[in-house]
Protein backbone atom coordinates (compact mmCIF):
# COMPACT_ATOMS: atom_id res chain seq x y z
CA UNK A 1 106.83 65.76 -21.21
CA UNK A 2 103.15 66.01 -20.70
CA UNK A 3 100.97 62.91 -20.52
CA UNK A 4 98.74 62.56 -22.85
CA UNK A 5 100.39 64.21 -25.71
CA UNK A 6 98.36 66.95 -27.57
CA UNK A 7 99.18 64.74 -30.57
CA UNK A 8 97.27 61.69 -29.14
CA UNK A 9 94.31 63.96 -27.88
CA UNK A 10 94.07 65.71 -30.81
CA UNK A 11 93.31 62.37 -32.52
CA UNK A 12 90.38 62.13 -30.50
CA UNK A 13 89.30 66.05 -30.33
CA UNK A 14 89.23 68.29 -33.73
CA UNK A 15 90.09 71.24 -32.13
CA UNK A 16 92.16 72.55 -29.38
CA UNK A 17 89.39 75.19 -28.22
CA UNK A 18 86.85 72.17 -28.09
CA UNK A 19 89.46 70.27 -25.91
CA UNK A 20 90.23 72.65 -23.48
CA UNK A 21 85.98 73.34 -23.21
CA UNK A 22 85.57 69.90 -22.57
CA UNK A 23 88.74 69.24 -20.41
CA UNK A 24 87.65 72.11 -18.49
CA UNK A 25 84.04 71.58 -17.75
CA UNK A 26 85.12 67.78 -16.76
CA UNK A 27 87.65 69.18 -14.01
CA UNK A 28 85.21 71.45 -12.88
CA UNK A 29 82.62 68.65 -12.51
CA UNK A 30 85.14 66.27 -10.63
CA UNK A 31 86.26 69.21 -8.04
CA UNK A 32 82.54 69.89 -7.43
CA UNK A 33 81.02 66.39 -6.87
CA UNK A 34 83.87 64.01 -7.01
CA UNK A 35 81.48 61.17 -5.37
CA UNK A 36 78.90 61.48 -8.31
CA UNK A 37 81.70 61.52 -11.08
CA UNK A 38 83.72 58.32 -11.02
CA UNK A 39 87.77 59.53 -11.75
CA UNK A 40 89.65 57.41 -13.81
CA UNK A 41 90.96 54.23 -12.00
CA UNK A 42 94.49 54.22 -13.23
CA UNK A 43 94.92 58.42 -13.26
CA UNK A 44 98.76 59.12 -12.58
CA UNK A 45 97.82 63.14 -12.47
CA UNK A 46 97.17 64.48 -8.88
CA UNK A 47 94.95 67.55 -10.50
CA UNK A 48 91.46 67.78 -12.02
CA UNK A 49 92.70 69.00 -15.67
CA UNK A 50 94.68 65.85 -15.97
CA UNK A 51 92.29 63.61 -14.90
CA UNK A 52 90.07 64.99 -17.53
CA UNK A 53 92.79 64.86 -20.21
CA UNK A 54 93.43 61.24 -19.04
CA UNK A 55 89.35 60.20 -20.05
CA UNK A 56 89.49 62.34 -23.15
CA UNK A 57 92.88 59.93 -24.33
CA UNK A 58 91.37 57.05 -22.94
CA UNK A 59 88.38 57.62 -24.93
CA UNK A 60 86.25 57.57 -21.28
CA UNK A 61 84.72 61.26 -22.50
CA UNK A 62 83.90 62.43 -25.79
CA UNK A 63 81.80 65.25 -26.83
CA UNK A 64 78.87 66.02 -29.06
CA UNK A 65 78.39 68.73 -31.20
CA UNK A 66 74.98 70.95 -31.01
CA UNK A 67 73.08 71.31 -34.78
């Protein structure tokens, strides 16, 4: 079973394009400069994506949408 759930992040996301965008660009910014991005404390995933997926369900990133 994956952790988070897409149910529980898609409580916090409206779409699944916009979360993998967002989950994406995160992981990409922690495997550049991991010592300017601060990963989550209690992260039980070993790879980028997850950590990202992890903030998005803990509510650590969000996203805003451009008028």
């Amino acid at each position: 079973m994956l952790n988070p759930s897409i149910d529980s992040l898609m409580t916090k996301i409206d779409s699944k394009y916009t979360l993998v965008t967002v989950s994406a660009h995160r992981a990409r910014q922690l495997r550049e400069t991991p010592e300017v991005y601060q990963k989550t404390a209690k992260s039980k995933s070993v790879n980028f994506v997850g950590m990202a997926l992890e903030e998005i369900d803990a509510e650590k990133l969000s996203y805003r949408q451009k008028d």
